[in-house]
Protein backbone atom coordinates (compact mmCIF):
# COMPACT_ATOMS: atom_id res chain seq x y z
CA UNK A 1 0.00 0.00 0.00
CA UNK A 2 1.52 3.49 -1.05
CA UNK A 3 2.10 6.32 1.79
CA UNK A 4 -0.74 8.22 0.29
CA UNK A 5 -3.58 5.31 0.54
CA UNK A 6 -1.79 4.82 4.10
CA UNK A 7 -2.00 8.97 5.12
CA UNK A 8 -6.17 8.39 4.17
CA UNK A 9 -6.96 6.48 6.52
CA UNK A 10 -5.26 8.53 9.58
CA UNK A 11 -7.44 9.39 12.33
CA UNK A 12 -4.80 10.13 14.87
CA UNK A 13 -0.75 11.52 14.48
CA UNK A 14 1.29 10.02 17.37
CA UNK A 15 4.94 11.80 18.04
CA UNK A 16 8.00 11.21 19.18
CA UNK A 17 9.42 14.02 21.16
CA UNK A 18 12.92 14.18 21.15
CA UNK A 19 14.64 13.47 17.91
CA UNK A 20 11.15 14.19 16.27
CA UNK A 21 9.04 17.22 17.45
CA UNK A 22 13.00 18.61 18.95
CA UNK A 23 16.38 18.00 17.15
CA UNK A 24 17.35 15.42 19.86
CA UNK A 25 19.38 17.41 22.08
CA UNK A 26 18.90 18.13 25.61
CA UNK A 27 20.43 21.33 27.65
CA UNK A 28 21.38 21.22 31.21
CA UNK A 29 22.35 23.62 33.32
CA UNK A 30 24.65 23.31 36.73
CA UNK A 31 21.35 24.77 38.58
CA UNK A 32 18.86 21.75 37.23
CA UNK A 33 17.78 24.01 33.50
CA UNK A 34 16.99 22.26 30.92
CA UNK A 35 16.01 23.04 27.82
CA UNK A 36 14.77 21.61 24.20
CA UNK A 37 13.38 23.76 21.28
CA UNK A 38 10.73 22.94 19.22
CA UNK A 39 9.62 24.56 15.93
CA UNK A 40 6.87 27.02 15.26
CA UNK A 41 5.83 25.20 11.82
CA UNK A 42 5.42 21.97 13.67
CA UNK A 43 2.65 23.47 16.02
CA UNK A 44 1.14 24.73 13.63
CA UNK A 45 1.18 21.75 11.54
CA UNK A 46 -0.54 19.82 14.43
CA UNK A 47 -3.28 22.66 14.84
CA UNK A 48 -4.48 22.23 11.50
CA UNK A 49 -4.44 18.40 11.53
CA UNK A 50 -6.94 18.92 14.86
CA UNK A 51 -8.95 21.70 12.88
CA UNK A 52 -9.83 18.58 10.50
CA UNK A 53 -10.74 16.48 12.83
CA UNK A 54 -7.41 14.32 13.01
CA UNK A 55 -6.27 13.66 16.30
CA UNK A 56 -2.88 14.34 17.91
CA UNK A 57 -1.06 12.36 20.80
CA UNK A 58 2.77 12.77 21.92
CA UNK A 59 4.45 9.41 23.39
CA UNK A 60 7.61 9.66 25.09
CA UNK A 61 9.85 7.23 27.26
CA UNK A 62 11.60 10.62 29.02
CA UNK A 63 9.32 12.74 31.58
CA UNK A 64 10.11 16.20 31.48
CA UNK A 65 8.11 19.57 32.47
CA UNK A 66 8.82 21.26 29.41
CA UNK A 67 7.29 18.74 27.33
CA UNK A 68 4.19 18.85 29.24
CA UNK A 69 4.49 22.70 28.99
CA UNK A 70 4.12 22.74 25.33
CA UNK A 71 1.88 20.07 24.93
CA UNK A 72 -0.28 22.51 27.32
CA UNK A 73 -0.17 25.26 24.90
CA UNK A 74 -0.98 23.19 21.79
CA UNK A 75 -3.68 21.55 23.42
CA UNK A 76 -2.28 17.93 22.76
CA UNK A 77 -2.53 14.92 25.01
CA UNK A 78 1.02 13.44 26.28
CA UNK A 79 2.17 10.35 27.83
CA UNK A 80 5.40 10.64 29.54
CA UNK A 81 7.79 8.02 30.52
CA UNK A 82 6.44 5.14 28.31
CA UNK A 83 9.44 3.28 27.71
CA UNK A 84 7.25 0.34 25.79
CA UNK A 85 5.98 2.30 23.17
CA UNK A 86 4.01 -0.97 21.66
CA UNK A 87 1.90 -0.87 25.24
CA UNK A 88 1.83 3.02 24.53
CA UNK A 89 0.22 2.69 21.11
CA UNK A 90 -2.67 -0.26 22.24
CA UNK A 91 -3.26 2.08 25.40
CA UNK A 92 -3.78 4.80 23.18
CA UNK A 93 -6.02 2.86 20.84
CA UNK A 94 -8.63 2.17 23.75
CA UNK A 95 -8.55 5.74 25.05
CA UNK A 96 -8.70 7.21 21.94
CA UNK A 97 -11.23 4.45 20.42
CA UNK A 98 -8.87 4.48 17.33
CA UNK A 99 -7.57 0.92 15.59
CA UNK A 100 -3.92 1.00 15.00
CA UNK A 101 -4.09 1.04 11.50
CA UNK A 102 -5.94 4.77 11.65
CA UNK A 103 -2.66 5.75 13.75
CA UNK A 104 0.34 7.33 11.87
CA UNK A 105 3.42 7.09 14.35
CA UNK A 106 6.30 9.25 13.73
CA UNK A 107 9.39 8.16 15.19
CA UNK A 108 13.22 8.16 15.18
CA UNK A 109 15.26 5.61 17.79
CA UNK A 110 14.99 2.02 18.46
CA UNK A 111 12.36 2.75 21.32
CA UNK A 112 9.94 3.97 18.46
CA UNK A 113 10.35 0.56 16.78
CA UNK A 114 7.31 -1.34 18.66
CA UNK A 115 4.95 1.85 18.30
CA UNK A 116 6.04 2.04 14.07
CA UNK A 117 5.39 -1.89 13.56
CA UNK A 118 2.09 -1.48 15.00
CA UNK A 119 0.68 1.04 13.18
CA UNK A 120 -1.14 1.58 9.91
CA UNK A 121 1.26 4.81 8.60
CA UNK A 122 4.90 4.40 10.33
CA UNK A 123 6.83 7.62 9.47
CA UNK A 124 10.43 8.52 10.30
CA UNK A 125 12.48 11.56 10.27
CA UNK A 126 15.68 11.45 7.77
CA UNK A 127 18.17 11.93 10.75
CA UNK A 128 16.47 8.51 12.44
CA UNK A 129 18.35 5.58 12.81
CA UNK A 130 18.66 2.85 10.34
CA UNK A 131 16.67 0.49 11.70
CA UNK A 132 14.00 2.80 12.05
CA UNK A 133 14.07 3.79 8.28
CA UNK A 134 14.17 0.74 7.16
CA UNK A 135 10.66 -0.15 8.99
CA UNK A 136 8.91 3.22 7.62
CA UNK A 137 6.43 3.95 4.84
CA UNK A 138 7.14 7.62 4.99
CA UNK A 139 9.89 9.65 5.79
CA UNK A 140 10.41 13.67 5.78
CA UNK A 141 12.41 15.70 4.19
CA UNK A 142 13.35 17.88 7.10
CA UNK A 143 14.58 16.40 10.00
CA UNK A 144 13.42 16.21 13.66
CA UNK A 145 13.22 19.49 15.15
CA UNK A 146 13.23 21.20 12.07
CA UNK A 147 9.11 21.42 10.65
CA UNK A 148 9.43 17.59 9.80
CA UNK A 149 5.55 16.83 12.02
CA UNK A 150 4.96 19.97 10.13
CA UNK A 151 5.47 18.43 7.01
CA UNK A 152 3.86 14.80 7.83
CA UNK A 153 1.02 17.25 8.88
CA UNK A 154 0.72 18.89 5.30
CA UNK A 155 1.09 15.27 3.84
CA UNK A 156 -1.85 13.14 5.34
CA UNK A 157 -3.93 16.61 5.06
CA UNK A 158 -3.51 16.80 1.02
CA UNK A 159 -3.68 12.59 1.14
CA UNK A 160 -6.97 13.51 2.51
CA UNK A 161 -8.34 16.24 0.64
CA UNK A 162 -7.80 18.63 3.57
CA UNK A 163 -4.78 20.73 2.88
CA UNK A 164 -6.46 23.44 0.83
CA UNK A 165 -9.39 23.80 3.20
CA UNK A 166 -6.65 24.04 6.13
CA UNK A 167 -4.94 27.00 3.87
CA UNK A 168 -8.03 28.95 3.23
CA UNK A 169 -8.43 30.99 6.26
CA UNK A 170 -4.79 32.09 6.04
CA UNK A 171 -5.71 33.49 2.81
CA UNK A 172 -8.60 34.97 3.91
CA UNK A 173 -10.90 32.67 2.25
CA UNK A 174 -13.63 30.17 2.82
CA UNK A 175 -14.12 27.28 0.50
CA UNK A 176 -17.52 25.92 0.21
């Protein structure tokens, strides 16, 4: 099945955090900082995915404040410290009431492995590591950090027939 008949049938985007929605890096401070950056265009990329009615879910094995800070703003759910991201992904499915094969999974690390063999749409950043390309039906152009949930965003809206109507206020438009 091709990445586009795969991106239809989405009904929920699970991420990654670090190495996916950040670059991979973690900051610490002598005083107990820390510190990851995330980019604008992902955000945004998730708000429009939840403006059509696509659901949006974070799974992480770390715990970390920040995380749970932006998560907060976007309005996205988050579970922290799930280091068996195949338990993650079936726990999501009954919360969620989604089958796996509506989930696309982004991922980049050997945790993500159980979570992308489980899932309908397994997507991977370029920077990910082999084994993690190698299992994935999709991967970005941009890498993690850098707009590539952004760009997975864009994709399974225009596999969908979405994209344009997710554009039109931007413009100042409304398609009927």
């Amino acid at each position: 099945m091709s990445p586009i008949e795969r991106a239809k049938r989405v009904r929920l985007l699970v991420c990654d955090v670090d190495g996916v929605l950040t670059d991979g890096r973690i900051i610490y401070g002598t005083d107990g900082f820390e510190a990851k950056a995330f980019h604008t265009l992902d955000g945004l990329g998730m708000q429009a995915l939840k403006g059509a009615g696509i659901g949006v879910q974070w799974l992480t094995a770390r715990s970390s404040d920040i995380v749970t800070r932006r998560a907060e703003e976007l309005g996205i759910s988050v579970l922290q410290g799930i280091r068996d991201k195949g338990a993650g992904i079936a726990s999501i499915c009954q919360s969620k009431n989604v089958s796996s094969e509506e989930i696309a999974y982004m991922g980049d690390d050997w945790l993500d492995l159980p979570a992308l063999t489980r899932v309908g749409f397994a997507c991977a950043v370029p920077n990910a590591s082999p084994a993690v390309k190698a299992r994935a039906h999709w991967i970005s152009e941009a890498r993690g950090g850098q707009g590539a949930v952004r760009e997975l965003a864009e994709f399974i809206l225009a596999a969908q027939g979405k994209l344009d109507e997710a554009i039109a206020p931007y413009l100042g438009v409304t398609l009927q």
